[in-house]
Protein backbone atom coordinates (compact mmCIF):
# COMPACT_ATOMS: atom_id res chain seq x y z
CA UNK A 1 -0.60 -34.92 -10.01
CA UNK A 2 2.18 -33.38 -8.50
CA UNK A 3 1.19 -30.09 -9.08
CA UNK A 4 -1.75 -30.76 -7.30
CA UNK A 5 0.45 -32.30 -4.10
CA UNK A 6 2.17 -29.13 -3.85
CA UNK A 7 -0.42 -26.99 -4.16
CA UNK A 8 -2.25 -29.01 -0.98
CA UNK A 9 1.07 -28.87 1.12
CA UNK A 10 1.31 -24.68 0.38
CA UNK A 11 -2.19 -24.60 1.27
CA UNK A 12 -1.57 -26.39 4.20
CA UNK A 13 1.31 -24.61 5.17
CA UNK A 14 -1.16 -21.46 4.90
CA UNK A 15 -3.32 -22.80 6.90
CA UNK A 16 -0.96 -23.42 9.46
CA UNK A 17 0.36 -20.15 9.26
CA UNK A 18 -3.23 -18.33 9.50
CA UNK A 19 -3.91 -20.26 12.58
CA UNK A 20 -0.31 -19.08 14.57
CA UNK A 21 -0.90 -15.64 13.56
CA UNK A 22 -4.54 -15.93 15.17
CA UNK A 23 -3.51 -17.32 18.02
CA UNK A 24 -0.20 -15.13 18.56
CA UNK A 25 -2.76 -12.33 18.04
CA UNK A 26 -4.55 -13.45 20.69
CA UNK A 27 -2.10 -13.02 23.61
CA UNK A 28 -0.92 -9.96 22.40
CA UNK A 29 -4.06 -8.45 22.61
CA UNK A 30 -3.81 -9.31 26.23
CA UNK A 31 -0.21 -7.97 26.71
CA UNK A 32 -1.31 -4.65 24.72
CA UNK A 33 -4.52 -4.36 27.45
CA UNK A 34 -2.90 -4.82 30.42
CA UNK A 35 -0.28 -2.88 29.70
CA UNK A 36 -2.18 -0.20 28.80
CA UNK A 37 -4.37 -0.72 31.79
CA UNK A 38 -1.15 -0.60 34.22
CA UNK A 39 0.43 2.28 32.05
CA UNK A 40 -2.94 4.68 32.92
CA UNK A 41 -2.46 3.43 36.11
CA UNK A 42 0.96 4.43 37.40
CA UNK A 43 0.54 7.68 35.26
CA UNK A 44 -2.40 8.79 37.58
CA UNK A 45 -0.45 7.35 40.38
CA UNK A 46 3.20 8.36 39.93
CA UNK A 47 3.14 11.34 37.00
CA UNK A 48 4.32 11.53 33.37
CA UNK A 49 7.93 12.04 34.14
CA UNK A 50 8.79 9.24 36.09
CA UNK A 51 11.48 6.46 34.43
CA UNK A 52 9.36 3.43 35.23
CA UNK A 53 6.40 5.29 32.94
CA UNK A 54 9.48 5.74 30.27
CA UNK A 55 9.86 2.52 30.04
CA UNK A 56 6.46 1.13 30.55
CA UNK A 57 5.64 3.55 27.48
CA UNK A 58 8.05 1.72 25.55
CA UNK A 59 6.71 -1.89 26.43
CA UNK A 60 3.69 -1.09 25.40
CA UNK A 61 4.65 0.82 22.07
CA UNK A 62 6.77 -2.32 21.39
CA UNK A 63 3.80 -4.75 21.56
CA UNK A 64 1.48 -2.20 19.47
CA UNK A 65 4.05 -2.34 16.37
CA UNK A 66 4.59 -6.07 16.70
CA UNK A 67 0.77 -6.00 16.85
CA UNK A 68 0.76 -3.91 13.48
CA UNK A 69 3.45 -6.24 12.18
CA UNK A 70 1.33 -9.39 12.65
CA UNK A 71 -1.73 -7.37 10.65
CA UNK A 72 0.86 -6.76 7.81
CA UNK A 73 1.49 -10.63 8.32
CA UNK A 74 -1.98 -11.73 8.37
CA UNK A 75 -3.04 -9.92 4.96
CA UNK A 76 -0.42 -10.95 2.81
CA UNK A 77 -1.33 -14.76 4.12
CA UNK A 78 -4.91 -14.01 3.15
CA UNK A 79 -3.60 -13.02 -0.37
CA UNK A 80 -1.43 -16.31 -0.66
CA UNK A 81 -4.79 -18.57 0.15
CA UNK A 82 -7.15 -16.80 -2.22
């Protein structure tokens, strides 16, 4: 019997888990788009060389490895819950 208790909470806690890294996904999908968006933007506007493209470069780099991170994340939940 307690076996099985502790096997519901970890599945719970899975579940919970799945569910933030959906939703965190989510929103950084947005942040990753519009970022991109405004990064083609002031390119075509301002040119490759200018800091503010430096750094907008680096914002959205940022939110595509967190993005990878959260993949990474995501499959070794899915292993945990099958």
């Amino acid at each position: 019997m307690e076996a099985d208790k502790i096997n519901e909470i970890l599945q719970n806690n899975i579940k919970e888990e799945r569910v933030f890294l959906h939703d965190i996904s989510n929103q950084l999908v947005v942040a990753q788009g519009m970022g991109t968006f405004a990064l083609k933007k002031f390119k075509s506007e301002f040119g490759d060389d200018d800091k503010r493209i430096n750094r907008l470069e680096k914002s959205v780099n940022a939110v595509n490895n967190i993005i990878e991170m959260v993949k990474e994340r995501r499959s070794r939940v899915q292993s945990l819950s099958n």
